[in-house]
Each structure stands twice: as C-alpha cells, then as structure tokens.
C-alpha atoms as a PDB file:
ATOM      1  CA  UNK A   1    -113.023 -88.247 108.430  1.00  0.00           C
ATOM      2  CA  UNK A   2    -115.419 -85.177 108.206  1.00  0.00           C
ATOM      3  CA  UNK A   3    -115.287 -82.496 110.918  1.00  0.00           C
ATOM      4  CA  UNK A   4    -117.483 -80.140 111.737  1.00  0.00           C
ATOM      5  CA  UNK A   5    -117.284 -76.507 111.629  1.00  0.00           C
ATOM      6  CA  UNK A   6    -116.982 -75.367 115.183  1.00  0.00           C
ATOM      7  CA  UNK A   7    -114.310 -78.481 115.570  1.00  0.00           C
ATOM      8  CA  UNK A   8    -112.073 -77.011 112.543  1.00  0.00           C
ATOM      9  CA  UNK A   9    -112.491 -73.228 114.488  1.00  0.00           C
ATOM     10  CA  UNK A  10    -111.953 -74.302 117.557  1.00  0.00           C
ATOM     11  CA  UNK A  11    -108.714 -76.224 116.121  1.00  0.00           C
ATOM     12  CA  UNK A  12    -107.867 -72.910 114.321  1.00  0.00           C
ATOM     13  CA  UNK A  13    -107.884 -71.065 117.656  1.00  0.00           C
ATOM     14  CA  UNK A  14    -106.157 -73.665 119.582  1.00  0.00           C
ATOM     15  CA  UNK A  15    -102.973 -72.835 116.302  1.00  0.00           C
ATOM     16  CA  UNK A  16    -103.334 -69.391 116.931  1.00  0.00           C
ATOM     17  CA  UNK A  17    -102.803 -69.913 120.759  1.00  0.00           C
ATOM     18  CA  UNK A  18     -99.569 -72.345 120.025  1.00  0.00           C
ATOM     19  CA  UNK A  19     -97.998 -69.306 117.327  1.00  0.00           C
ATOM     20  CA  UNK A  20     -98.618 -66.712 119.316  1.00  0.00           C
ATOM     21  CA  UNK A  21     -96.518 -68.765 122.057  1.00  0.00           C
ATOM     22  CA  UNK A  22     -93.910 -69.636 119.414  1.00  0.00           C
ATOM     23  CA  UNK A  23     -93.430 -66.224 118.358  1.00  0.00           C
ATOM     24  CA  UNK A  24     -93.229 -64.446 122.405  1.00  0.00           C
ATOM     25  CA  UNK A  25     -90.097 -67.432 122.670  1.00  0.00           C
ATOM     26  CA  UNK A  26     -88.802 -65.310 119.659  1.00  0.00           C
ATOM     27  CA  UNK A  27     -89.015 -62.046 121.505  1.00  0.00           C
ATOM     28  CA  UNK A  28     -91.683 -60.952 119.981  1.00  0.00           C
ATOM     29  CA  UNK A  29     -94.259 -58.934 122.183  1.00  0.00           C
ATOM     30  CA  UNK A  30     -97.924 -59.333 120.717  1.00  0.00           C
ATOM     31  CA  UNK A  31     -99.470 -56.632 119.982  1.00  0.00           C
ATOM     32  CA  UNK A  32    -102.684 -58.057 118.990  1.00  0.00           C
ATOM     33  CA  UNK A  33    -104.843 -60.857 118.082  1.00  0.00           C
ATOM     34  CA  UNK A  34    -107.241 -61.330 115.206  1.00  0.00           C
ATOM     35  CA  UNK A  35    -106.784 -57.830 114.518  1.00  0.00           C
ATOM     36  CA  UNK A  36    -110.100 -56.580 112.176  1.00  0.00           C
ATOM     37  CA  UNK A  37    -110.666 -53.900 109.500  1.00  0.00           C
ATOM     38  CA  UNK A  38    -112.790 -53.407 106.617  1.00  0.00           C
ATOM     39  CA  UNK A  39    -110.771 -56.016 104.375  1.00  0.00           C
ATOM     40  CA  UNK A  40    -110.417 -58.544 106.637  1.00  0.00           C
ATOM     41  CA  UNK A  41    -108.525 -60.166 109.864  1.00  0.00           C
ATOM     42  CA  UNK A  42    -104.785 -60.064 110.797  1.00  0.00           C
ATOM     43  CA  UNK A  43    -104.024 -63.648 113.509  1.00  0.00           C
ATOM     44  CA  UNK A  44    -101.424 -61.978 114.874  1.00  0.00           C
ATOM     45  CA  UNK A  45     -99.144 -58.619 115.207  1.00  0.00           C
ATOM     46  CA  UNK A  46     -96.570 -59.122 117.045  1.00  0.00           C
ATOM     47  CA  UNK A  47     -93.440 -56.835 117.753  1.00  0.00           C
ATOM     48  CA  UNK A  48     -89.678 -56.480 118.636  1.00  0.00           C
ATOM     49  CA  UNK A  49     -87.153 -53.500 118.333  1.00  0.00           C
ATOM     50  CA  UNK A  50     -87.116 -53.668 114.366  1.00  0.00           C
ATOM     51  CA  UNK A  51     -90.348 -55.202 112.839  1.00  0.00           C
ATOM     52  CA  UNK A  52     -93.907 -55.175 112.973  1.00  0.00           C
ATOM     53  CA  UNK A  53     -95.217 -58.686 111.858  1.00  0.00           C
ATOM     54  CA  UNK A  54     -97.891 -59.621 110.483  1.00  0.00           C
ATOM     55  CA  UNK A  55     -98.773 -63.627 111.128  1.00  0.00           C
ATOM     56  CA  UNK A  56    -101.078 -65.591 109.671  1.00  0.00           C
ATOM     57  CA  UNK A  57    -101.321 -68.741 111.205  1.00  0.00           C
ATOM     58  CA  UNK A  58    -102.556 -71.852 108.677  1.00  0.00           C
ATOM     59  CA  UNK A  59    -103.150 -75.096 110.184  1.00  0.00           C
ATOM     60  CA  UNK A  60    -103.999 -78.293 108.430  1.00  0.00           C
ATOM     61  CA  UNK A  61    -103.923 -82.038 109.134  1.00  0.00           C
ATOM     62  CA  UNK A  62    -101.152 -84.201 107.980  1.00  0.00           C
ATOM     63  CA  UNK A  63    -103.374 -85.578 104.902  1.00  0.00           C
ATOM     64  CA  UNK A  64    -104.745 -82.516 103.635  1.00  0.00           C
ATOM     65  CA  UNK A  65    -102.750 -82.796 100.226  1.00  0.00           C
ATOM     66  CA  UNK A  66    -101.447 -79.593 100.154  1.00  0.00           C
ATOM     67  CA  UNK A  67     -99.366 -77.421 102.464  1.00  0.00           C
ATOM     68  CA  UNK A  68    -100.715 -74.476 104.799  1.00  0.00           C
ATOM     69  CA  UNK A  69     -98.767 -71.732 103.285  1.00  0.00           C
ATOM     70  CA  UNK A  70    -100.864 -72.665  99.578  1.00  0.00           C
ATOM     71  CA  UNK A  71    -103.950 -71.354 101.161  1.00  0.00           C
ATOM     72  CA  UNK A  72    -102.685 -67.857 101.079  1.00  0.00           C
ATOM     73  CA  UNK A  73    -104.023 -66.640  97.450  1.00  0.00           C
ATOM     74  CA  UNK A  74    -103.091 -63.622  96.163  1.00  0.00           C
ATOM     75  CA  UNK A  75    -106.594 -62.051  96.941  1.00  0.00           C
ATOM     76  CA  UNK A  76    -105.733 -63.083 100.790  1.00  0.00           C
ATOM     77  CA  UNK A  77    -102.292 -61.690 100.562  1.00  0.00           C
ATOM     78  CA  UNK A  78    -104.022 -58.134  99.044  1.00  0.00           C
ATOM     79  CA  UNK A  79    -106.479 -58.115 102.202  1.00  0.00           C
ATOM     80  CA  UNK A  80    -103.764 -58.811 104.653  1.00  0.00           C
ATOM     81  CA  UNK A  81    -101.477 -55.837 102.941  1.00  0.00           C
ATOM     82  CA  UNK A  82    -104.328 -53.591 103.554  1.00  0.00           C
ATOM     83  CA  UNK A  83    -105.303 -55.016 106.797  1.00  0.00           C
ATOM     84  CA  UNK A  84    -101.702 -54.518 107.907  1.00  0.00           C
ATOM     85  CA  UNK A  85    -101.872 -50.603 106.552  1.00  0.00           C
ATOM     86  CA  UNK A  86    -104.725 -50.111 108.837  1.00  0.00           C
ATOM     87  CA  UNK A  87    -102.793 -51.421 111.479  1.00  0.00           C
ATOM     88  CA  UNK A  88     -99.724 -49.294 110.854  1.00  0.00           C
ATOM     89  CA  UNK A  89    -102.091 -45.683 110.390  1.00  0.00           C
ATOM     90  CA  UNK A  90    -103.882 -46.353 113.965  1.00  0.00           C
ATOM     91  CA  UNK A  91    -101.135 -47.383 115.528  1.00  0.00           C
ATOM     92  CA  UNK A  92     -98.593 -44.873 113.993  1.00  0.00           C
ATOM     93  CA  UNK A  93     -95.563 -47.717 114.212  1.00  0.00           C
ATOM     94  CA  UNK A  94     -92.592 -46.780 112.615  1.00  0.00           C
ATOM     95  CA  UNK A  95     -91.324 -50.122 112.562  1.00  0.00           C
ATOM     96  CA  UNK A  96     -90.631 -52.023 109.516  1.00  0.00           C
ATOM     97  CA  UNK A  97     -93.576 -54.521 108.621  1.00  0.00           C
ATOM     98  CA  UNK A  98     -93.281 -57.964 108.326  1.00  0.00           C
ATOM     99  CA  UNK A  99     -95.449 -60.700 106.251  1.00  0.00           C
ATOM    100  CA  UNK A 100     -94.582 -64.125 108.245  1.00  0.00           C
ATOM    101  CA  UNK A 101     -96.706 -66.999 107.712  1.00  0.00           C
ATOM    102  CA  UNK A 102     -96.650 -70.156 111.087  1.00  0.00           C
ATOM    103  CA  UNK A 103     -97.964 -73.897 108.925  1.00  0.00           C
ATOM    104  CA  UNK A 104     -99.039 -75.767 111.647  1.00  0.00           C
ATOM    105  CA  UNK A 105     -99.575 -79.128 110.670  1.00  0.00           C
ATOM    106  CA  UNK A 106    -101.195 -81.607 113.218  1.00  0.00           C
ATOM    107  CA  UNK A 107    -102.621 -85.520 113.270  1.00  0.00           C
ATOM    108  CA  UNK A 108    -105.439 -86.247 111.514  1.00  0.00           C
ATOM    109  CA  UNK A 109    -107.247 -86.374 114.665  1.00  0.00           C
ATOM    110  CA  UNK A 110    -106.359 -82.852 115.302  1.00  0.00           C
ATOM    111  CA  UNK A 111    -103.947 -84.073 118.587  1.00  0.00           C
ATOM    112  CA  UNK A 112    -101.823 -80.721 118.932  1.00  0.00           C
ATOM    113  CA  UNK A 113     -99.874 -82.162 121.476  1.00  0.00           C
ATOM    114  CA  UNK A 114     -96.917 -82.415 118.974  1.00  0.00           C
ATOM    115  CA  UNK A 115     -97.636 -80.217 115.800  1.00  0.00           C
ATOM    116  CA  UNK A 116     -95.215 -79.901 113.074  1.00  0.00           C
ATOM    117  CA  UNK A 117     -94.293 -75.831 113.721  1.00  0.00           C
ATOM    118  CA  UNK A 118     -93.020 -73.974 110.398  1.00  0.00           C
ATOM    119  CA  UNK A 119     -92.669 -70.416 110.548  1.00  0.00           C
ATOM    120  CA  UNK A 120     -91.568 -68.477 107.145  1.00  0.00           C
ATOM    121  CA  UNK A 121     -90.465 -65.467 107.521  1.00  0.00           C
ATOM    122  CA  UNK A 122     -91.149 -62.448 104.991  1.00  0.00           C
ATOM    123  CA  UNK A 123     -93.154 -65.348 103.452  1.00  0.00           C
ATOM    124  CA  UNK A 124     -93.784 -62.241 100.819  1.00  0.00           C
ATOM    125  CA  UNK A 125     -92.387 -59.457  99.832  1.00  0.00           C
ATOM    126  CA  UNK A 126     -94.687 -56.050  99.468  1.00  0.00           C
ATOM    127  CA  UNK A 127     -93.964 -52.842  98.473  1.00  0.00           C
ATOM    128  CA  UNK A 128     -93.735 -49.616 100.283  1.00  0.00           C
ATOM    129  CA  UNK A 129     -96.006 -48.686  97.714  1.00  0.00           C
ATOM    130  CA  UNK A 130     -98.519 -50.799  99.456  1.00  0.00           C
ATOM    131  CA  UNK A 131     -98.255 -48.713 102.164  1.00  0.00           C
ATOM    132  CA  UNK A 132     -97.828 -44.966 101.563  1.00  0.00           C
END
C-alpha cells in the first residue's frame, strides 16, 4: 500500500504527539518541539533535574523491513549534534545532554491506537568535543 505524503507527515506528527506524552510520564518537562537551526530539526528537548535530551522520534509500519532507529545515518546523527549545540548556546543549560531515540512502530494502516513504543536511551554516545 502506497501513502501519500501529507498521510506519512501527518502520521509523523501524530508519533511526535504520542513521545512527547511518553517522555512527560517519565518526568521529563518539554522544553521544545521541532526545535530548528541552520543544520536541521531537533523532535523533541525535553528536560529533568540531570539531562537535556535530545529525541528523535522514528516511526514506521510493522512491514517496513527495517527498524526506526536504522534511519538515523551518521550524517543525521552529525546534524542533530550540532542542532543540539545550538540548543545548549541559546539556552545556556548546564545540564548534561542526552541523544535518545522513541521507534514507534504502528499497523500497516497507520492505526496508532496501540503502537509498539521503544525508547533507547543515549542511543549514541558524543563527545564533549562536539560541544565546546
């Protein structure tokens, strides 16, 4: 089955809405949503005593062949580490960042009613020469 692009997006959003719920039940506060810079988009920042994390929320259906988290290339990881530093200079946190990835995987028919929720945590590590 082929869908279209607004349906995928609009699917996308309706994952983002379901992690940033997931992470709040954490105790995380969020911080912001589809935060922009220069080198790209952050899903979700989110916050607690210790950590600023930085989500990005993948969602596929069941029979996409591959899992969520393999969409995150190395050239996507670089943008969201810079992203991130952005983040961290305007805001002036001095909590430690965070690189957690939410797979949402749902029916083929896109039916979010009961998605498969993973959430990896420090899904990779980075450098605090990536930062300073």
């Amino acid at each position: 089955m082929t869908y279209s692009p607004k349906e995928s997006y609009n699917l996308g959003r309706r994952g983002e809405m379901l992690a940033a719920q997931y992470i709040k039940e954490k105790g995380f506060f969020i911080s912001a949503k589809n935060y922009k810079s220069a080198h790209g988009e952050i899903d979700i920042i989110a916050e607690n005593r210790k950590f600023v994390v930085f989500v990005e929320v993948k969602l596929r259906r069941e029979n996409s062949g591959y899992f969520p988290r393999e969409a995150i290339t190395k050239d996507k990881k670089q943008r969201l580490i810079f992203t991130a530093r952005n983040y961290i200079f305007r805001s002036r946190t001095v909590l430690i960042p965070r690189f957690d990835i939410i797979e949402i995987i749902v029916p083929e028919d896109g039916d979010l009613s009961q998605p498969v929720l993973n959430h990896i945590e420090n899904a990779f590590e980075v450098s605090s020469d990536d930062f300073y």
